[in-house]
Protein backbone atom coordinates (compact mmCIF):
# COMPACT_ATOMS: atom_id res chain seq x y z
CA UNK A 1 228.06 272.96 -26.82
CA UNK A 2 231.68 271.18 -27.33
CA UNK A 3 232.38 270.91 -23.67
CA UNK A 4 229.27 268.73 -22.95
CA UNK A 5 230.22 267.09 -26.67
CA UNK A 6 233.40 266.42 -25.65
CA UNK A 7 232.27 265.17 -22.17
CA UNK A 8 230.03 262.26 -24.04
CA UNK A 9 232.67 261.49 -25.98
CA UNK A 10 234.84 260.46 -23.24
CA UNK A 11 232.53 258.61 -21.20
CA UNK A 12 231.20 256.40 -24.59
CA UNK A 13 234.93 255.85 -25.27
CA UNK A 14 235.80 255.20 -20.76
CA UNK A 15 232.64 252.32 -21.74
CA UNK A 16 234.11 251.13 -25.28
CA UNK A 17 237.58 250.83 -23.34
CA UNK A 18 236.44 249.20 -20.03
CA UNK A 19 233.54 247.00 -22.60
CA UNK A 20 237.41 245.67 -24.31
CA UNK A 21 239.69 245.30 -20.79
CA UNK A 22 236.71 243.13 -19.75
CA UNK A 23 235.90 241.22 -22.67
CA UNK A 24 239.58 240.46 -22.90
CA UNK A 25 240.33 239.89 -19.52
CA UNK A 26 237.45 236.96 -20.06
CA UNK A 27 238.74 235.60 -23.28
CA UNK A 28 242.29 235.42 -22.35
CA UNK A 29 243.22 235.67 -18.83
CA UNK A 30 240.19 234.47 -17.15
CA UNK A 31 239.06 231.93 -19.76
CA UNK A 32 240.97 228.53 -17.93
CA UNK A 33 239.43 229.93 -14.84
CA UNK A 34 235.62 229.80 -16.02
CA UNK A 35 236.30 227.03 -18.35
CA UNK A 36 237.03 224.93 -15.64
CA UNK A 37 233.95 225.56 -13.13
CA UNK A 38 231.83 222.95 -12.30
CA UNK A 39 228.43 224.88 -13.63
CA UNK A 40 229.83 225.56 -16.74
CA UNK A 41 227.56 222.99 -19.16
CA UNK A 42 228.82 224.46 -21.97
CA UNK A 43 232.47 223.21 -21.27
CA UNK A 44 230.69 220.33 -19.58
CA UNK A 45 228.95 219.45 -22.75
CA UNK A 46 232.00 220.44 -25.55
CA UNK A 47 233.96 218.11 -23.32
CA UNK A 48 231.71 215.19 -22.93
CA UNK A 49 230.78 215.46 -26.97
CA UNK A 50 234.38 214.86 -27.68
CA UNK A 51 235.54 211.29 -29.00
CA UNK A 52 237.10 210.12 -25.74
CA UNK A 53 239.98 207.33 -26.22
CA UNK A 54 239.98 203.81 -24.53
CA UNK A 55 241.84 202.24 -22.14
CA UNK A 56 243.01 199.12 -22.68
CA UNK A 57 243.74 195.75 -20.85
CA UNK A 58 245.78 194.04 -24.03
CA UNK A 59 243.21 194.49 -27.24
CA UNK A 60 240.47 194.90 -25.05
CA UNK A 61 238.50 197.96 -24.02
CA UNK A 62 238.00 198.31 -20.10
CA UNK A 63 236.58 202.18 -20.65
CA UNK A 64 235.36 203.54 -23.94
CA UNK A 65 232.85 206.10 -25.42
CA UNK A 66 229.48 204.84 -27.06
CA UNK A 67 227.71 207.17 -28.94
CA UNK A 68 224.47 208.58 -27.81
CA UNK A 69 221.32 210.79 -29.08
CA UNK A 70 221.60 213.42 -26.22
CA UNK A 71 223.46 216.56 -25.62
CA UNK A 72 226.59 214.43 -24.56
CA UNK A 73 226.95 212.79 -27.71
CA UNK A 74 228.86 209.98 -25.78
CA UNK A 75 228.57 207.96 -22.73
CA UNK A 76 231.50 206.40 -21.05
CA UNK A 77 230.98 202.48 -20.52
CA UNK A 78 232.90 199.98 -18.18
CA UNK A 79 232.77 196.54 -19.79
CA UNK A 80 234.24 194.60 -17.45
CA UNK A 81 234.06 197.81 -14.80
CA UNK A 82 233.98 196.09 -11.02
CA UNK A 83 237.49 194.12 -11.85
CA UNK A 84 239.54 197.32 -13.11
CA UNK A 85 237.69 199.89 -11.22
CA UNK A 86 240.69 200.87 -9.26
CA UNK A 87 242.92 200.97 -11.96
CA UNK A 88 240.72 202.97 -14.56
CA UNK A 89 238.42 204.75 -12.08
CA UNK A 90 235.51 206.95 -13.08
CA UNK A 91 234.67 209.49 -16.01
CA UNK A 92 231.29 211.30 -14.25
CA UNK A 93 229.33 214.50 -15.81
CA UNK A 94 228.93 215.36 -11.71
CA UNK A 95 231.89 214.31 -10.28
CA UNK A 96 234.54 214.38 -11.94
CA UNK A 97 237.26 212.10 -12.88
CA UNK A 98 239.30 209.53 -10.54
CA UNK A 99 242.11 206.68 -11.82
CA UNK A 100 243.53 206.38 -15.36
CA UNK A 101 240.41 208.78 -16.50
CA UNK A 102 241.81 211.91 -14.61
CA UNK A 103 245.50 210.90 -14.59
CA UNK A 104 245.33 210.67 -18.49
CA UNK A 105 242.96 212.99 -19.20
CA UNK A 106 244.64 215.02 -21.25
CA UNK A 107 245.70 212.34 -23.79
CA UNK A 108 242.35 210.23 -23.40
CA UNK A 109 240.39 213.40 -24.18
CA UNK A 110 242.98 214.42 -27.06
CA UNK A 111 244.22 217.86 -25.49
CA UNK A 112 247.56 216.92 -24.32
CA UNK A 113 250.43 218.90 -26.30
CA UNK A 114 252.00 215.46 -27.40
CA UNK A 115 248.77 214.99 -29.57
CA UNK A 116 249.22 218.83 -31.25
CA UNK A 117 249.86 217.76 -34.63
CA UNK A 118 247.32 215.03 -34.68
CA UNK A 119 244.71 217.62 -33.63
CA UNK A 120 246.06 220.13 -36.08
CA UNK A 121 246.14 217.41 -39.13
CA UNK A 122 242.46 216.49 -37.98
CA UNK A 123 241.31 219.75 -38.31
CA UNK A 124 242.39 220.56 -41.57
CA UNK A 125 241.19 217.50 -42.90
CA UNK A 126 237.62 218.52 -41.02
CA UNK A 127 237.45 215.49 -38.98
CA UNK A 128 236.19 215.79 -35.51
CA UNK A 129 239.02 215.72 -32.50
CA UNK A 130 239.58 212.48 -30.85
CA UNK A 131 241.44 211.41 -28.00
CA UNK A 132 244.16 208.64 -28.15
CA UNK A 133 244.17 205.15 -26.52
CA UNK A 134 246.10 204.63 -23.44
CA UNK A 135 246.54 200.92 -23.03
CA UNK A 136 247.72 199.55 -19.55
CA UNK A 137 250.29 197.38 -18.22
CA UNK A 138 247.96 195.08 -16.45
CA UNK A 139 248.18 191.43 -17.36
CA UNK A 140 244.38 190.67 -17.70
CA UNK A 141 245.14 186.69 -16.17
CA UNK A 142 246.53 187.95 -13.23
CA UNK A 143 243.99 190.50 -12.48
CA UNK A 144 241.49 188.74 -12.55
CA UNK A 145 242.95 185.82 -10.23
CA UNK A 146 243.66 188.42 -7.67
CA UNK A 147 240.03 189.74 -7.67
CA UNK A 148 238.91 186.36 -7.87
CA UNK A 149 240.62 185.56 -4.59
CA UNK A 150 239.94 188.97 -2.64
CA UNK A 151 236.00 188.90 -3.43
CA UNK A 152 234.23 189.20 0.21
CA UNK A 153 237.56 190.05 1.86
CA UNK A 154 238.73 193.07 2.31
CA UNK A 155 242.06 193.88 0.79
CA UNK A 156 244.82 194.55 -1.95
CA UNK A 157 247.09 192.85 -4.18
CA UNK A 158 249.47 194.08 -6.70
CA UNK A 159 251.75 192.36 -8.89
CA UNK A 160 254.89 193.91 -10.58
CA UNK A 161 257.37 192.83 -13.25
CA UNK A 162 260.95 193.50 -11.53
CA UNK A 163 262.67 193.87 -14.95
CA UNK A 164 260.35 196.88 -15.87
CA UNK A 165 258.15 197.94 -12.84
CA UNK A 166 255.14 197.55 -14.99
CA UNK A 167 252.19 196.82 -12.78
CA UNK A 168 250.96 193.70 -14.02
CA UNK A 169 247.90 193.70 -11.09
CA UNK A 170 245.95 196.19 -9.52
CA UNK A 171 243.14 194.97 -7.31
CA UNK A 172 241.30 196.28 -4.24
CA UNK A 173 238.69 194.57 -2.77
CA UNK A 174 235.57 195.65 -1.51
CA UNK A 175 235.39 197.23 -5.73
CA UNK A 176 232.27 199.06 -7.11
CA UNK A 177 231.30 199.40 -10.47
CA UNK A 178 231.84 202.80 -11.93
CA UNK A 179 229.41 202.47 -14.70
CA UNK A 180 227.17 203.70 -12.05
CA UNK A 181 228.76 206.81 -11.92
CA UNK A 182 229.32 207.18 -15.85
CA UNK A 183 225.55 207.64 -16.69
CA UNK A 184 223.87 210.60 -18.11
CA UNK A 185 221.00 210.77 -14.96
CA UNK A 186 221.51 212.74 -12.26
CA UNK A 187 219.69 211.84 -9.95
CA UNK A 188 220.78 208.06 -10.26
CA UNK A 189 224.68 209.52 -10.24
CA UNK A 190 224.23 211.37 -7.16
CA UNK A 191 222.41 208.40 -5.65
CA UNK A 192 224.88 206.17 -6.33
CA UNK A 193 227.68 208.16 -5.04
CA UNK A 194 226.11 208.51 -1.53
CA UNK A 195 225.61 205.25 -1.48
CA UNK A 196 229.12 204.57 -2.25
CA UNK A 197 230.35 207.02 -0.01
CA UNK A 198 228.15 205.92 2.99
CA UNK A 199 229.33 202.44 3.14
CA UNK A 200 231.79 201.25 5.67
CA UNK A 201 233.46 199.12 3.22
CA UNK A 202 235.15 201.83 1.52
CA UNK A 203 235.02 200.11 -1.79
CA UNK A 204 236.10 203.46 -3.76
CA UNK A 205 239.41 203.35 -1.63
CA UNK A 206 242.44 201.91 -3.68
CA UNK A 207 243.91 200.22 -1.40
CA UNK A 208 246.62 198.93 -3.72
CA UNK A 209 248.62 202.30 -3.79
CA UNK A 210 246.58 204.91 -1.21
CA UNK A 211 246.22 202.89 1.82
CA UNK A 212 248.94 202.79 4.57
CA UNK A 213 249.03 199.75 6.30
CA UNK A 214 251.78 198.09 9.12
CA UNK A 215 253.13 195.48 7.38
CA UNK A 216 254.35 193.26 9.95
CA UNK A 217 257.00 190.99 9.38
CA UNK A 218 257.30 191.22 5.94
CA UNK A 219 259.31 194.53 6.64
CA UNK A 220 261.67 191.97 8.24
CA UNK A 221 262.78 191.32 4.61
CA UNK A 222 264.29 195.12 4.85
CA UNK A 223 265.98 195.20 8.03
CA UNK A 224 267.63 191.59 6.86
CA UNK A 225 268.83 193.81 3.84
CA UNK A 226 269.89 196.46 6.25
CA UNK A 227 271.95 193.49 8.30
CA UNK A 228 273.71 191.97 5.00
CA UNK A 229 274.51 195.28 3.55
CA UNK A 230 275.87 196.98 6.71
CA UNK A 231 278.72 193.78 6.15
CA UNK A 232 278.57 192.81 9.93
CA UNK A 233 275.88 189.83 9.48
CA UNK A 234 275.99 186.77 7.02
CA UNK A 235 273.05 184.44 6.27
CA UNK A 236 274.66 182.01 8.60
CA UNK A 237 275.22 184.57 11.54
CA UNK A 238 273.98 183.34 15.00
CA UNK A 239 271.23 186.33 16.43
CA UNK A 240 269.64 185.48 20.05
CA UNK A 241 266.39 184.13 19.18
CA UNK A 242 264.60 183.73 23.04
CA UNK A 243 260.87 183.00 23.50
CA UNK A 244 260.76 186.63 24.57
CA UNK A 245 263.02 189.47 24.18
CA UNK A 246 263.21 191.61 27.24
CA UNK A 247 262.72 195.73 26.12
CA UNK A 248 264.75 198.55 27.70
CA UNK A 249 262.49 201.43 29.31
CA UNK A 250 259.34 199.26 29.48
CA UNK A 251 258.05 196.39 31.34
CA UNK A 252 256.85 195.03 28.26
CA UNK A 253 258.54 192.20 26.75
CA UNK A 254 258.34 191.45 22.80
CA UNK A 255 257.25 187.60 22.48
CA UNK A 256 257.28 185.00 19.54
CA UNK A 257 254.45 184.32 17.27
CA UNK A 258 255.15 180.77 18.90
CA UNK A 259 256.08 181.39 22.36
CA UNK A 260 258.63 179.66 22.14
CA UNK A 261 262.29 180.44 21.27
CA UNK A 262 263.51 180.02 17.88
CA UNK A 263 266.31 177.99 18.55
CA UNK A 264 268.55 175.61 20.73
CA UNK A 265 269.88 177.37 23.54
CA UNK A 266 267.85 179.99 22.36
CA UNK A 267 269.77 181.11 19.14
CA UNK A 268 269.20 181.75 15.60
CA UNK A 269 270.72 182.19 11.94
CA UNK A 270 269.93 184.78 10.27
CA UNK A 271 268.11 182.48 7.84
CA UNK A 272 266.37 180.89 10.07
CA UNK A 273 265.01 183.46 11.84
CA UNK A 274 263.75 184.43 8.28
CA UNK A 275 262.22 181.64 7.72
CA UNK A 276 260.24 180.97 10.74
CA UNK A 277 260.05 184.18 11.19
CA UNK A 278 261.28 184.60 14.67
CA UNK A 279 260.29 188.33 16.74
CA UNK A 280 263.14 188.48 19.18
CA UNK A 281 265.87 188.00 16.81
CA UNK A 282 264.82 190.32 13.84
CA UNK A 283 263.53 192.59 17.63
CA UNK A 284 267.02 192.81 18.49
CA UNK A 285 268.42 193.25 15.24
CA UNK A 286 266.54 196.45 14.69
CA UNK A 287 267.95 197.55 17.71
CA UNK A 288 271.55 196.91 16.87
CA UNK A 289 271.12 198.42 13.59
CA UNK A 290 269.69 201.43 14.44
CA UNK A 291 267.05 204.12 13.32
CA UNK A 292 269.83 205.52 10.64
CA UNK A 293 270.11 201.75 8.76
CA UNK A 294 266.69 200.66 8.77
CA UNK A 295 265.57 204.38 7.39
CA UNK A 296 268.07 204.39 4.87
CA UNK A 297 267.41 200.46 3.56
CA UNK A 298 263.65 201.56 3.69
CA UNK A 299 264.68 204.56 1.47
CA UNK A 300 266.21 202.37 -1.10
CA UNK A 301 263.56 200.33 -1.28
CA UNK A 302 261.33 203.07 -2.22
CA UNK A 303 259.75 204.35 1.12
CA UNK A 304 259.16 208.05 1.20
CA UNK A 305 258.46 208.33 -2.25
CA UNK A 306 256.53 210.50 -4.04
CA UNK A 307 255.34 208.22 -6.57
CA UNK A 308 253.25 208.52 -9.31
CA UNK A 309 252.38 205.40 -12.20
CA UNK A 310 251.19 208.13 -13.34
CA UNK A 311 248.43 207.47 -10.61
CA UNK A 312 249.34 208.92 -7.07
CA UNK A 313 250.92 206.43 -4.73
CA UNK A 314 251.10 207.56 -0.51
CA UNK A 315 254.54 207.15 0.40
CA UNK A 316 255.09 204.43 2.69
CA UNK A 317 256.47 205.87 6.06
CA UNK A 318 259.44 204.34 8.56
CA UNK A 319 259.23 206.68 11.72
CA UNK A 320 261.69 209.23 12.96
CA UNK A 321 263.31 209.94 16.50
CA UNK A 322 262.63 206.18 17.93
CA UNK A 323 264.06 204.77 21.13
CA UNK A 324 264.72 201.62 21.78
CA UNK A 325 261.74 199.52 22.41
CA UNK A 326 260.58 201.54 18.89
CA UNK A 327 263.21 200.05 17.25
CA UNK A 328 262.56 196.70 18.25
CA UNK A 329 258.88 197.06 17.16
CA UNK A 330 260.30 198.66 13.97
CA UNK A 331 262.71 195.80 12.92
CA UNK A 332 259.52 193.71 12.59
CA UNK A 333 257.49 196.12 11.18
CA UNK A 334 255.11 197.27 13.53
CA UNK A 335 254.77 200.69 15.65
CA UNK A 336 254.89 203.32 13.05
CA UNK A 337 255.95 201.57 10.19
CA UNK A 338 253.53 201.56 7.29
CA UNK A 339 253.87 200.95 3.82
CA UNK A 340 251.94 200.22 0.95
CA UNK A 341 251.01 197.31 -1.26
CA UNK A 342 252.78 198.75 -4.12
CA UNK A 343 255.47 199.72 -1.66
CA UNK A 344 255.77 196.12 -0.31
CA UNK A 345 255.55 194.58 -4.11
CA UNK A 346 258.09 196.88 -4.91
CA UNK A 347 260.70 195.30 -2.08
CA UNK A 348 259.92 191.97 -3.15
CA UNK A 349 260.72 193.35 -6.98
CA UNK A 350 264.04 195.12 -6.34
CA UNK A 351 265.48 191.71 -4.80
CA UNK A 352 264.11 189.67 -7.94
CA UNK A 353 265.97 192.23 -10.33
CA UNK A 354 269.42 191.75 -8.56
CA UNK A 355 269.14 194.46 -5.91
CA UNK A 356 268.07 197.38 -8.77
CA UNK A 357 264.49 199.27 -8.12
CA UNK A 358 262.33 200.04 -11.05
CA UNK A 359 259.93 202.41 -11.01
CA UNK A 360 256.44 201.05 -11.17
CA UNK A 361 254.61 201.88 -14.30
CA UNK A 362 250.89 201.31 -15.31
CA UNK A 363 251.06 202.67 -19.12
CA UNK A 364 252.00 200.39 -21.61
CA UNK A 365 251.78 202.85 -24.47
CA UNK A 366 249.66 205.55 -25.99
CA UNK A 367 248.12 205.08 -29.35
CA UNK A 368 245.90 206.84 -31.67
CA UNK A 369 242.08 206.62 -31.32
CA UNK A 370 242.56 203.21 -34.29
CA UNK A 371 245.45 201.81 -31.79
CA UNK A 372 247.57 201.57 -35.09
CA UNK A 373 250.03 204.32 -34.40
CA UNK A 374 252.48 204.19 -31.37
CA UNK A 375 252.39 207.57 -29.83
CA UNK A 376 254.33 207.05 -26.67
CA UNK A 377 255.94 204.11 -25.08
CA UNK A 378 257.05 204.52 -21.88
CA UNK A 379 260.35 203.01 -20.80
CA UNK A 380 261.75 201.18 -17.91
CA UNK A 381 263.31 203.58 -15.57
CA UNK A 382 265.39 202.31 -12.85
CA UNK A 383 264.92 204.28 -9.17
CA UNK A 384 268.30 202.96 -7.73
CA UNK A 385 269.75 199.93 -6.49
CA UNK A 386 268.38 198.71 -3.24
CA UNK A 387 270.85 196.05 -2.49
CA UNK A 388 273.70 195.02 -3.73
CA UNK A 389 273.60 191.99 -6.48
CA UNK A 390 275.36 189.65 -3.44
CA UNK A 391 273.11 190.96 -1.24
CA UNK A 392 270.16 190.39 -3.41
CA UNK A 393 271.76 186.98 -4.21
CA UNK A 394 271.42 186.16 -0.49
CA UNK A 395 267.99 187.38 0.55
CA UNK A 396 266.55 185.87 -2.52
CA UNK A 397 267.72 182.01 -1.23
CA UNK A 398 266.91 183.09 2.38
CA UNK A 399 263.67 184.05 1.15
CA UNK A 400 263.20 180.65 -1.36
CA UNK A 401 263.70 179.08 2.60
CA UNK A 402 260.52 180.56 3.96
CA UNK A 403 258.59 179.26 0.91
CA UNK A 404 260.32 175.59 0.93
CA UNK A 405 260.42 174.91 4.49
CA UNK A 406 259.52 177.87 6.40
CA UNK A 407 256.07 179.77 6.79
CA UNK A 408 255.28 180.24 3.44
CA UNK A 409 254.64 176.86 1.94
CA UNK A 410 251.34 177.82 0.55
CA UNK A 411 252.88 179.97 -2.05
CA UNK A 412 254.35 176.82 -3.83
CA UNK A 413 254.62 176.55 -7.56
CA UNK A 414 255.34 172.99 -8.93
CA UNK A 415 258.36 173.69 -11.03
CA UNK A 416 258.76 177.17 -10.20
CA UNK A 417 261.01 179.15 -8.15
CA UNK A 418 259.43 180.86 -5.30
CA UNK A 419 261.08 183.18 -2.69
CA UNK A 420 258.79 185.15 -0.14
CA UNK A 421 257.86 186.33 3.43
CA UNK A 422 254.65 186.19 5.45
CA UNK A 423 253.47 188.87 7.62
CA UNK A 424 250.26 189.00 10.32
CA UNK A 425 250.32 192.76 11.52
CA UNK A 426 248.97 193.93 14.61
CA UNK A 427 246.93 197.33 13.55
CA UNK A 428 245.08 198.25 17.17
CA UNK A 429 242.12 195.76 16.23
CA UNK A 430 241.08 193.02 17.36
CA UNK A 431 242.20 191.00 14.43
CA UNK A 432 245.17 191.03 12.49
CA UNK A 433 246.01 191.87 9.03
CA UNK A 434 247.43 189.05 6.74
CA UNK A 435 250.40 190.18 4.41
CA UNK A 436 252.82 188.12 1.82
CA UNK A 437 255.20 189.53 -0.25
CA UNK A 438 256.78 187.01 -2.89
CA UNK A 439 258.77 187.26 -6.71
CA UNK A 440 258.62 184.02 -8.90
CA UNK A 441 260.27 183.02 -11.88
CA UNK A 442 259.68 179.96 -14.67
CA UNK A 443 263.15 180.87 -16.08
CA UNK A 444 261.30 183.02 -18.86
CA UNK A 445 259.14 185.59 -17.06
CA UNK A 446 259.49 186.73 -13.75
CA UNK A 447 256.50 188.75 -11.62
CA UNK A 448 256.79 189.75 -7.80
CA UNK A 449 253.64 190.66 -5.81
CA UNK A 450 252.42 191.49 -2.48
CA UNK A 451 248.94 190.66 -0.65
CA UNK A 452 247.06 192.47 2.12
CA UNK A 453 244.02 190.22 3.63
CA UNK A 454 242.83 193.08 6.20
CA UNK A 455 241.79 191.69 9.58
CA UNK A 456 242.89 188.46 8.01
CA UNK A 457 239.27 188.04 6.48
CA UNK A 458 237.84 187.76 9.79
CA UNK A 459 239.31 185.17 10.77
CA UNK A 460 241.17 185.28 14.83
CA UNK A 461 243.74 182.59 13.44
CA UNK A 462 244.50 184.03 10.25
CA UNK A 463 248.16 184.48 9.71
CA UNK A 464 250.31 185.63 6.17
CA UNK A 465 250.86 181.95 5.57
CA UNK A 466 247.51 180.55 6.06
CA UNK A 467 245.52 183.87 4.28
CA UNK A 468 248.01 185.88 2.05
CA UNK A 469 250.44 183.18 0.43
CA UNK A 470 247.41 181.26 -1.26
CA UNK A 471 246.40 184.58 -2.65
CA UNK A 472 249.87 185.67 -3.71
CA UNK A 473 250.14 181.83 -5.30
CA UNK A 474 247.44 181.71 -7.63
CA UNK A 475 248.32 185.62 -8.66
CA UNK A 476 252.12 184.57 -9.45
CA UNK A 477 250.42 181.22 -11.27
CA UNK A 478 248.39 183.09 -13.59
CA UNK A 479 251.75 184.68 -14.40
CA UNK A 480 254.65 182.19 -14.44
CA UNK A 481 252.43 179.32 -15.08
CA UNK A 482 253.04 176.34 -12.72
């Protein structure tokens, strides 16, 4: 009778022990794992009823929570949703998070380990967790003068502050308003997804930071940088500037914008080949240079990077293992060169600041739910120096040529200092893309930007000048004033 005892007794206590392993194994190790599915409602709905923090644009809300009388308890609103889509993205009970809402998440939903204490002091005081502000770099004037001047165009503009690399404009065009994805109806989520997903427009896309485009010759800015600093080429130095510049191992000849040459005799300075923007001279130049110089200058400048602000940026890209026709395409940024809005901003930024790169930033600070504490304040961090200050010094009047008297004169400010470079990129379309990438200063305030008009708004005689600089103009206006 104690053998089959005895027997029980070891099976109920095999069960109690495997019943514990398994309940622990859930509780403990498994429990981020399950949390974390997408069926979960529970998690779905202990998230969703939590006090979400803002983001801001200055004072102003551009996402907050509103309370509701449903199992969600809140429901996350876009006020002014179409013009900082991009920036703040989406909060969705089906799909997820995008932007601001899933780079922040942890501090907007008030789970981050920076906001222990708070979350520790509300408990004990029995007041329900909430999640801090996060309030954004974005100058609201700018923004909206960028989205103002993208609407039915495809494209991108952002806008930096060279002393600090805080993004002062974020704007991709076609936008969409994620309001429709922040509702508490299924059916009219999922709707709206597919039919932002199906169209052809891409307006979920940021193009800002994760679109790669060529950017023509705007990149000519860099391999000018790459001349100056490599000590053998002075604003003043004579480059052969011929109506076409005949290519090594091809038949194929790289041509002027013009067809003409860009100077008597068929020579060019440095600056003016800048500031007309001639092919054949900055052509050859990238093949004196070499693959080595133009990488490197790129590198400075940023390209490469794995960037976040704190939202993910796709690292601009100067091609490896080129020959010598490459090159030539290369030095005016076309074959495989592609870079970024951000990326091209960013050039135009590190030249306004003296030759040193900042890294770009999009959080102006975190503060509690009220916005009267300071949490975090993020400070200017500085990625390297680009250029030298002399350097800097001498791209920045070259530059100031293409505005005053080159092809840049619609980026004019009455009483303002502007420097810049146009850019119409051939992308294997049959239009071009429209690019300008410019820095202005009053004196007081400085801001630097860079515009993308893709297939130059559908226009066949678009160019940077005609399309981007107006853009890039009233952006830098809304800044520096005029």
């Amino acid at each position: 009778m104690n053998r089959p005892l005895r027997r029980l007794a070891g099976v109920v206590a095999l069960l109690f022990v495997t019943l514990f392993a398994s309940t622990t194994y859930i509780q403990f190790v498994s429990a981020a794992e399950l949390n974390a599915k997408p069926g979960n409602s529970r998690q779905l709905y202990a998230e969703l009823g939590r006090d979400r923090g803002p983001i801001l644009v200055g004072p102003d809300p551009v996402a907050r929570g509103v309370p509701v009388d449903n199992p969600y308890n809140f429901l996350r609103t876009y006020p002014d949703g179409p013009t900082y889509a991009h920036a703040t993205g989406y909060y969705s009970i089906r799909y997820g998070t995008a932007g601001m809402e899933r780079a922040m998440n942890d501090v907007l939903a008030g789970t981050a380990d920076r906001l222990f204490y708070r979350r520790v002091s509300e408990y004990l005081i029995g007041q329900e967790p909430q999640g801090a502000s996060v309030e954004l770099t974005i100058d609201p004037r700018a923004q909206r003068a960028a989205m103002d001047e993208l609407k039915g165009r495809r494209g991108a503009v952002v806008a930096l502050d060279p002393e600090t690399g805080d993004v002062l404009a974020l704007a991709s065009s076609p936008t969409y308003d994620p309001n429709r994805l922040a509702g508490h109806d299924v059916e009219q989520i999922a709707q709206a997804w597919k039919d932002l997903n199906a169209d052809p427009d891409k307006p979920m896309l940021n193009r800002g930071i994760s679109e790669l485009y060529p950017p023509g010759s705007t990149f000519k800015v860099i391999t000018a940088a790459a001349a100056l600093s490599s000590g053998q080429y002075q604003p003043d130095s004579l480059l052969p500037g011929p109506a076409e510049l005949d290519l090594p191992l091809t038949d194929k000849n790289l041509p002027n914008y013009s067809s003409g040459p860009c100077g008597p005799g068929g020579e060019v300075t440095l600056t003016d080949a800048l500031r007309t923007s001639c092919n054949t001279a900055f052509g050859q130049l990238g093949m004196d240079l070499g693959e080595d110089a133009l990488q490197e200058q790129a590198a400075r400048f940023g390209f490469g990077e794995e960037l976040r602000i704190p939202l993910r940026v796709v690292p601009s890209v100067v091609p490896e293992g080129m020959n010598a026709p490459q090159l030539a395409q290369a030095g005016i940024g076309q074959f495989d060169v592609k870079a970024t809005p951000l990326q091209m901003a960013m050039v135009s930024a590190a030249i306004a600041n003296e030759g040193v790169l900042m890294k770009p930033n999009l959080v102006k600070s975190v503060r509690s739910a009220d916005q009267t504490e300071v949490i975090d304040e993020p400070s200017p961090q500085e990625m390297g120096r680009a250029v030298s200050r002399d350097v800097a010094e001498q791209l920045t009047a070259m530059m100031r040529e293409v505005v005053e008297n080159g092809t840049g004169k619609n980026a004019r400010i009455p009483g303002v200092e502007v420097a810049g470079k146009t850019g119409t990129a051939q992308h294997g379309g049959e239009l071009n893309h429209a690019w300008f990438t410019a820095f202005a200063s009053n004196g007081e305030r400085q801001v630097a930007v860079a515009v993308v008009i893709e297939d130059g708004g559908g226009r066949s005689d678009a160019s940077g000048g005609a399309t981007a600089a107006p853009v890039a103009q009233r952006v830098m206006e809304a800044v520096v004033g005029g």
